[in-house]
Protein backbone atom coordinates (compact mmCIF):
# COMPACT_ATOMS: atom_id res chain seq x y z
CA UNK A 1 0.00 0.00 0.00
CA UNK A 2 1.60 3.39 -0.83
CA UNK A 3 2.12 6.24 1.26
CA UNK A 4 2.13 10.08 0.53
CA UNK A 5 2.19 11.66 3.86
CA UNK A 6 5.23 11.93 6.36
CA UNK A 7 4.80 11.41 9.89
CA UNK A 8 4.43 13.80 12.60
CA UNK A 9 5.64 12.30 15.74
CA UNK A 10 8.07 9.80 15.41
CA UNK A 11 8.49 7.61 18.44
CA UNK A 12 12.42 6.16 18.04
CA UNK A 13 13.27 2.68 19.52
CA UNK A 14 17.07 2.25 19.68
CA UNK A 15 19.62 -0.46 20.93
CA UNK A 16 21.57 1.75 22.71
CA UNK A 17 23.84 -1.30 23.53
CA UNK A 18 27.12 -0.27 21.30
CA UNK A 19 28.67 3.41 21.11
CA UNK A 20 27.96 3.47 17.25
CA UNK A 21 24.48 2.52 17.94
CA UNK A 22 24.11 5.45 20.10
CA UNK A 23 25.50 7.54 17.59
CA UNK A 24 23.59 6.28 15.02
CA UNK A 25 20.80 6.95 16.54
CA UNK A 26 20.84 10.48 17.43
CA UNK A 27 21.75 11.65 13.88
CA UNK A 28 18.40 10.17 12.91
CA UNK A 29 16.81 12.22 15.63
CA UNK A 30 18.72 15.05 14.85
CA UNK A 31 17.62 14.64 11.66
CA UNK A 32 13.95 13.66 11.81
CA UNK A 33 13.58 16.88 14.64
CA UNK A 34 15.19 19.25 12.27
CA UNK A 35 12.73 18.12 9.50
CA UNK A 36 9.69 19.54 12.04
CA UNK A 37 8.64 16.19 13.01
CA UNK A 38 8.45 15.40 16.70
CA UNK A 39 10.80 12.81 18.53
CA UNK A 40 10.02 11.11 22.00
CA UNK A 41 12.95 8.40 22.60
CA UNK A 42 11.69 5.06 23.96
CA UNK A 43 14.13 3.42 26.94
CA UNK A 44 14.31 0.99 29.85
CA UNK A 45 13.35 1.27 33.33
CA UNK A 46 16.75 2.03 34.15
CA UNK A 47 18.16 3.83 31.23
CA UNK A 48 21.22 5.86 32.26
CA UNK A 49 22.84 6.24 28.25
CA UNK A 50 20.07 8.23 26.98
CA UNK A 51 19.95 10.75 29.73
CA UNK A 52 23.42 11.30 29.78
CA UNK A 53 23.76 11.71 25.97
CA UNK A 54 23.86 15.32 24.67
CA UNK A 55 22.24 15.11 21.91
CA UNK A 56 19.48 12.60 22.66
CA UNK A 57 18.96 13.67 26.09
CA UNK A 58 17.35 17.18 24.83
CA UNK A 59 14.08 14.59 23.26
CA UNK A 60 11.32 13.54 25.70
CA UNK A 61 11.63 9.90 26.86
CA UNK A 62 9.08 7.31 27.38
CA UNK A 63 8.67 4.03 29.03
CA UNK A 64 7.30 0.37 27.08
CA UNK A 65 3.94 0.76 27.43
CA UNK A 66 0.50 2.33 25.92
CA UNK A 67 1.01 5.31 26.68
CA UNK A 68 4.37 5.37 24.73
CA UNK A 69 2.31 5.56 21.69
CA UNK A 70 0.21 8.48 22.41
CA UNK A 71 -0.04 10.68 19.70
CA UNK A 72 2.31 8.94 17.38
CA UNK A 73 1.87 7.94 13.94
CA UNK A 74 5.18 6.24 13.07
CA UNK A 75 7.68 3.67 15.20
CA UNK A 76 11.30 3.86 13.59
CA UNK A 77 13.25 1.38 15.16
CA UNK A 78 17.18 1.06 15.21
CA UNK A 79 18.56 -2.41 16.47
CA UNK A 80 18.43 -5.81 15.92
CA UNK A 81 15.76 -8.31 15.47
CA UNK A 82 15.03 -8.41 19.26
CA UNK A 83 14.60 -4.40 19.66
CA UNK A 84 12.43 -4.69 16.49
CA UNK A 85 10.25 -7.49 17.92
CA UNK A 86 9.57 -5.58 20.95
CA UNK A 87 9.18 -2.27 19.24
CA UNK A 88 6.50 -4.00 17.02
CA UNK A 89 4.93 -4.85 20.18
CA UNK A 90 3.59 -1.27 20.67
CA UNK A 91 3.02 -1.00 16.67
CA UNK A 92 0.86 -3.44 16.80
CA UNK A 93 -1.45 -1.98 20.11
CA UNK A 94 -1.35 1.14 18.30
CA UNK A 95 -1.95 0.08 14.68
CA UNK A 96 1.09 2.06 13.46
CA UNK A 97 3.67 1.69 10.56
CA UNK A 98 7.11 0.65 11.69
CA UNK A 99 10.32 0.66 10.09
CA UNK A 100 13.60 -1.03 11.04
CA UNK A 101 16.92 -0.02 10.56
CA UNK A 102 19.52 -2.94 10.93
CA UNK A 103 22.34 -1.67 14.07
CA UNK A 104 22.87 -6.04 14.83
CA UNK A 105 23.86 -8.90 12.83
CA UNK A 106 21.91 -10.53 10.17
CA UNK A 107 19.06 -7.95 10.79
CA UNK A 108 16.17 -10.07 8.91
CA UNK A 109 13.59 -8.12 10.07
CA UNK A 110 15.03 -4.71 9.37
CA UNK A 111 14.14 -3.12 5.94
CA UNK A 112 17.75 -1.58 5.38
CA UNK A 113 21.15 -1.37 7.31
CA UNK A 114 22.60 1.54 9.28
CA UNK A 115 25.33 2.76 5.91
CA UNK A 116 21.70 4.07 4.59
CA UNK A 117 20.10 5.64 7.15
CA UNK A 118 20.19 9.70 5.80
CA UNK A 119 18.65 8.08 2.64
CA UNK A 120 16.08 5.89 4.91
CA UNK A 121 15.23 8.98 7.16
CA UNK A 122 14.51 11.64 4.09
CA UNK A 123 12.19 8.33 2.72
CA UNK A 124 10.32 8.76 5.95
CA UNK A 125 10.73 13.01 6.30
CA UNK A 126 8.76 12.83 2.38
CA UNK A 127 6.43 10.02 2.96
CA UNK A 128 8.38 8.28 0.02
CA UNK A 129 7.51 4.78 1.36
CA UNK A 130 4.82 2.13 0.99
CA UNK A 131 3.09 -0.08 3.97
CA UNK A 132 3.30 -4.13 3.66
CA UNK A 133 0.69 -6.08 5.95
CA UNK A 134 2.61 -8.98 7.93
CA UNK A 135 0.03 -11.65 9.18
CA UNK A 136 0.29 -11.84 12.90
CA UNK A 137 -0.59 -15.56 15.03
CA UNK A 138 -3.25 -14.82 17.77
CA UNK A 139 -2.55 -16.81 20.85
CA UNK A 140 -5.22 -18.16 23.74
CA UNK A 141 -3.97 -20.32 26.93
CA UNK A 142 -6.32 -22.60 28.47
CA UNK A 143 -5.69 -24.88 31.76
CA UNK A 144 -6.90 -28.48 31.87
CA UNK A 145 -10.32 -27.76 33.36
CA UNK A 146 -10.70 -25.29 30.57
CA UNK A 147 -9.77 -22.38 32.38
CA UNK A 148 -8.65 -19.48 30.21
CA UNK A 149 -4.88 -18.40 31.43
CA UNK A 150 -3.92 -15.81 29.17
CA UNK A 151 -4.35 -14.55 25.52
CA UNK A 152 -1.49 -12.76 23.06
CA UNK A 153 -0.22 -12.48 19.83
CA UNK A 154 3.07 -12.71 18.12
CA UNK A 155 4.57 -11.44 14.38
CA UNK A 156 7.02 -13.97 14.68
CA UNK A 157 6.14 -17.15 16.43
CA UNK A 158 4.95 -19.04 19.69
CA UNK A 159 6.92 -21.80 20.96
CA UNK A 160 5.20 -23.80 23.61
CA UNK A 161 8.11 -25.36 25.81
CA UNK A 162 9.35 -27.37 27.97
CA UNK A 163 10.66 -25.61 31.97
CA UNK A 164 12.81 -27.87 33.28
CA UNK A 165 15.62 -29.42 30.89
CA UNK A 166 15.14 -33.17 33.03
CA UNK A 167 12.68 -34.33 30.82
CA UNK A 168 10.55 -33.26 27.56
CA UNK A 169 7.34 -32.31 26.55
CA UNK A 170 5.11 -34.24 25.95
CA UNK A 171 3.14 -32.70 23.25
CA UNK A 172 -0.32 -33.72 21.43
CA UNK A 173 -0.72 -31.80 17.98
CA UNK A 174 -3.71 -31.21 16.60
CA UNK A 175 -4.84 -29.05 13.63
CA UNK A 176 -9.19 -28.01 13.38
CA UNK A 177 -9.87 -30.03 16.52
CA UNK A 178 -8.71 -33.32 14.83
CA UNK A 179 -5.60 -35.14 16.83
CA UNK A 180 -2.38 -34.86 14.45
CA UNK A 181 0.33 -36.56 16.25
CA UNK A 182 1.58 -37.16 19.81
CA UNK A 183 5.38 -36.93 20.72
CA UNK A 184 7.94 -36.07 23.39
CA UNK A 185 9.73 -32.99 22.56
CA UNK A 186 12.00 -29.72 23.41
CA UNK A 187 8.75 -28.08 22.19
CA UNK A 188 6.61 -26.48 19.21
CA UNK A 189 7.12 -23.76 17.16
CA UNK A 190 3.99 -22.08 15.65
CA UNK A 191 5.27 -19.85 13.21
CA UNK A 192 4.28 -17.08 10.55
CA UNK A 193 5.81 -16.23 6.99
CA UNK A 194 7.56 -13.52 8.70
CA UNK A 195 8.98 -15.83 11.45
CA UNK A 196 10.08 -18.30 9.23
CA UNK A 197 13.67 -17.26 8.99
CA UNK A 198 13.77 -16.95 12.75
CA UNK A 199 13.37 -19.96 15.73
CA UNK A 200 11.43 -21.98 13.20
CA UNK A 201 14.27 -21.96 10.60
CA UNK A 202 16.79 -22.93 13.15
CA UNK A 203 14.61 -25.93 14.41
CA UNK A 204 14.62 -27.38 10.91
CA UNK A 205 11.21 -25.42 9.26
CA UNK A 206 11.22 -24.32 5.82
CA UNK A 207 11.52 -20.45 4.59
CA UNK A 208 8.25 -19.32 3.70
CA UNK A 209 7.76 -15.97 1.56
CA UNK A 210 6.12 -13.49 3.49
CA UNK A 211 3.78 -12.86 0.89
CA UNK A 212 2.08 -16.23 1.62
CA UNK A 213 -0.54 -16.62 3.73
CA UNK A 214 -0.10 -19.73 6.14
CA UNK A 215 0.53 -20.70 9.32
CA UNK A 216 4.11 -22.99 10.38
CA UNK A 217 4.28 -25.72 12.59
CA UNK A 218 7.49 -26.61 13.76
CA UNK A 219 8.08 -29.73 16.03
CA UNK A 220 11.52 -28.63 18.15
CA UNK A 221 13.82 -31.95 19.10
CA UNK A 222 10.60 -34.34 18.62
CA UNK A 223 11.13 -37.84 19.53
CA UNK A 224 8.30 -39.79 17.19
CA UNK A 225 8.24 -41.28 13.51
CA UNK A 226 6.29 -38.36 12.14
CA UNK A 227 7.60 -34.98 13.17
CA UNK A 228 8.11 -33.15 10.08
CA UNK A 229 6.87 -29.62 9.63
CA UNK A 230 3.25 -28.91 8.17
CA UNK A 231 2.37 -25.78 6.39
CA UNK A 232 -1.51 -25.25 7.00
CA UNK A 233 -3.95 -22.91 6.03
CA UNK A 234 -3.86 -19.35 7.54
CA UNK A 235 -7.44 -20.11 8.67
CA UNK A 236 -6.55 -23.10 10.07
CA UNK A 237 -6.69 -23.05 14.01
CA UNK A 238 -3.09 -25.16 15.46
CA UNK A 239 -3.27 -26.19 18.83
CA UNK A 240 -1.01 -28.05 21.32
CA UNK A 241 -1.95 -29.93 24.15
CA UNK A 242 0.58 -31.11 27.39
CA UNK A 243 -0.18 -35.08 28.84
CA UNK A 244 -1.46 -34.08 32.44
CA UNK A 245 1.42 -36.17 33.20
CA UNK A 246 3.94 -34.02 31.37
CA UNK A 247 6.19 -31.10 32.73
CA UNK A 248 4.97 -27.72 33.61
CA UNK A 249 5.62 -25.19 30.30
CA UNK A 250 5.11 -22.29 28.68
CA UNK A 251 4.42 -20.50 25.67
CA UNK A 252 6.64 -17.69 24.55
CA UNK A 253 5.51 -15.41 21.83
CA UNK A 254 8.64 -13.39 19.94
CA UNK A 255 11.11 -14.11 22.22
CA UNK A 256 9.74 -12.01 25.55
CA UNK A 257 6.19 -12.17 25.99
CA UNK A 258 5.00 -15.28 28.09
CA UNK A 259 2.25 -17.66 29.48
CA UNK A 260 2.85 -20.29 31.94
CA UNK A 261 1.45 -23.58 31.65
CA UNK A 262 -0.04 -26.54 33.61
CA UNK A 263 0.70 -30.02 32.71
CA UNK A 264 -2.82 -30.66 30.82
CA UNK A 265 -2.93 -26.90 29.37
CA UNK A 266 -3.92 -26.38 25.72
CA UNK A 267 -2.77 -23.28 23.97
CA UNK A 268 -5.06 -22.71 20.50
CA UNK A 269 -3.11 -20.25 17.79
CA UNK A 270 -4.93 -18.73 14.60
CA UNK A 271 -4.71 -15.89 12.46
CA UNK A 272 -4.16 -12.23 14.03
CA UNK A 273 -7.02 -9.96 13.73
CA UNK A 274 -4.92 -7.54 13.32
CA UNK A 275 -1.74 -7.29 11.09
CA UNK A 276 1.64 -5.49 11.21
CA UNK A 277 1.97 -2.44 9.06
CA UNK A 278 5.39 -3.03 7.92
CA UNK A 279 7.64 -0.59 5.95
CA UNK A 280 9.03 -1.01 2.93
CA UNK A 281 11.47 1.61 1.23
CA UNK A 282 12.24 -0.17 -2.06
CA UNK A 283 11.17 -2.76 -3.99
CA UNK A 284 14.09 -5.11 -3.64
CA UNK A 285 12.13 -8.54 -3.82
CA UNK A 286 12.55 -11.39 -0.76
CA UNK A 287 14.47 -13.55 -2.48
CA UNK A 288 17.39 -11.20 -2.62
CA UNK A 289 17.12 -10.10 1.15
CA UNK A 290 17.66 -13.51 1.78
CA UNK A 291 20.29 -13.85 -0.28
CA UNK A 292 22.06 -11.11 1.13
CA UNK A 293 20.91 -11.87 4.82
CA UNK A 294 22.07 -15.51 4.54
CA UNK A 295 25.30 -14.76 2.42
CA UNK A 296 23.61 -17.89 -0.15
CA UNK A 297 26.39 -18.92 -2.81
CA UNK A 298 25.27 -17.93 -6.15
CA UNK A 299 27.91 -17.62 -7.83
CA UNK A 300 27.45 -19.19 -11.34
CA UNK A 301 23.90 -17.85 -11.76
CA UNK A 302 22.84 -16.43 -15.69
CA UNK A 303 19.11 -15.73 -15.06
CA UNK A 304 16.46 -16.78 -17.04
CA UNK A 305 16.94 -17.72 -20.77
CA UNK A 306 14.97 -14.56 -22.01
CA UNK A 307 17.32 -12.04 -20.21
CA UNK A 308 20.55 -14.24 -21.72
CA UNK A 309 18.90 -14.03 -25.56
CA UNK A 310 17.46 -10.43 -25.49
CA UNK A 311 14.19 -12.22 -26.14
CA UNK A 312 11.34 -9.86 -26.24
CA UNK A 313 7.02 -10.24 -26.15
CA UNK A 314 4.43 -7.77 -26.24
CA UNK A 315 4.60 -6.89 -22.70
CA UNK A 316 8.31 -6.11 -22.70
CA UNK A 317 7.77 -3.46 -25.68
């Protein structure tokens, strides 16, 4: 979905973990405040780098919570994928756009990387960007009476898990209210498009386009004959039940957001109401941000035969 109209209060989310990130972070201040938009600064309970900064220490600072999105109508955040996830935690209570800016590693959540950030902030300053739903996983806890023990949602994934590292989990799958599979296991990953390349990839799930619309089940260090990943439909509802014999777990949605859970608890995951309104700044397709993320080999590569001929058709002239 394009977008014509720049933002007017910017709320900025940084990892203010590294010196450079700091630094990094209050030229896009500086340079978002000197374009007349509005900056508050979001930071931790005990933040002591922000308020002792000179340049970011003159822009109002809020805490994680509702109230931190007050009044805005953008999230720009500048980290890794963790400060992302949990800046997308207040874009998504507040229905906002938000836009990453890669200060970590690999980054795959970030739209670009910190070497363009003037270019990425005057994209923002102009409105010069478009909006890209991301399908969100809607999460409900119940206990083994039935007992509701928590809702949530995630952009990435829920894994329900095992607490105590003596034993495993032992899980019952089921997809639509009809019994999958049983196994023991580290746990489950329920996974979207987006969080694909994240948890899910590293327990063995496939990479999923985030164009697709589907939902990612991921069984983590299963112990069973059948405990390959399934791809269902996106209106599909995935649950997974504990034995009440099993272990006490939990299910942990992006990383920091939690529910404990009973042996005997069944925790029910379908489609988010409500998506992410993610920014994109180009039009650089998936398949070469995970190229580039991943450093894939490619060398050797010649494209398809009509590029290689200088074949043409109607719709090329």
């Amino acid at each position: 979905m394009p977008h014509s109209e720049h933002p007017r209060e910017v709320l900025l989310v940084p990892h203010t973990g590294r010196k450079s990130n700091v630094a990094t972070a209050a030229l896009a201040a500086e340079l978002l405040s000197d374009a007349g938009i509005r900056v508050r600064i979001l930071v931790n309970e005990h933040d002591t780098i922000v308020a002792a900064h000179p340049i970011l220490s003159l822009f109002p600072t809020v805490k994680h919570g509702p109230e931190a999105v007050d009044g805005v109508d953008f999230v720009f955040v500048m980290g890794g994928d963790g400060t992302f996830l949990r800046a997308a935690d207040l874009a998504h209570f507040a229905d906002l756009p938000v836009l990453g800016i890669n200060l970590g590693h690999i980054g795959f959540l970030a739209e670009w990387e910190k070497d363009s950030l003037d270019e990425a902030v005057s994209r923002v300053i102009s409105g010069e960007f478009r909006i890209e739903e991301r399908m969100t996983i809607s999460v409900e806890a119940h206990g083994p009476d039935g007992e509701l023990l928590g809702v949530g949602w995630a952009l990435n994934e829920v894994s329900v898990e095992n607490l105590t590292r003596s034993g495993v989990l032992d899980a019952i799958l089921d997809i639509d209210g009809r019994p999958v599979s049983a196994f023991g296991c580290d746990g489950v990953i329920i996974s979207t498009p987006t969080g694909s390349t994240a948890y899910a990839f590293s327990a063995g799930g496939p990479v999923l386009w985030p164009e697709l619309d589907a939902i990612l089940v991921v069984p983590n260090n299963a112990h069973a004959l059948f405990t390959k990943p399934l791809v269902v439909s996106p209106s599909s509802t995935v649950a997974v039940e504990s034995r009440p014999s099993s272990f006490p777990a939990r299910a942990v949605m992006d990383g920091f957001r939690s529910l404990n859970l009973p042996p005997g608890a069944r925790v029910e995951v379908t489609r988010g109401d409500r998506s992410i309104k993610w920014v994109r700044l180009d039009e650089r397709p998936f398949t070469d941000r995970l190229v580039s993320k991943l450093q894939l080999p490619v060398e050797g590569w010649r494209g398809p035969m009509k590029k290689r001929t200088g074949e043409t058709t109607t719709s090329d002239n």
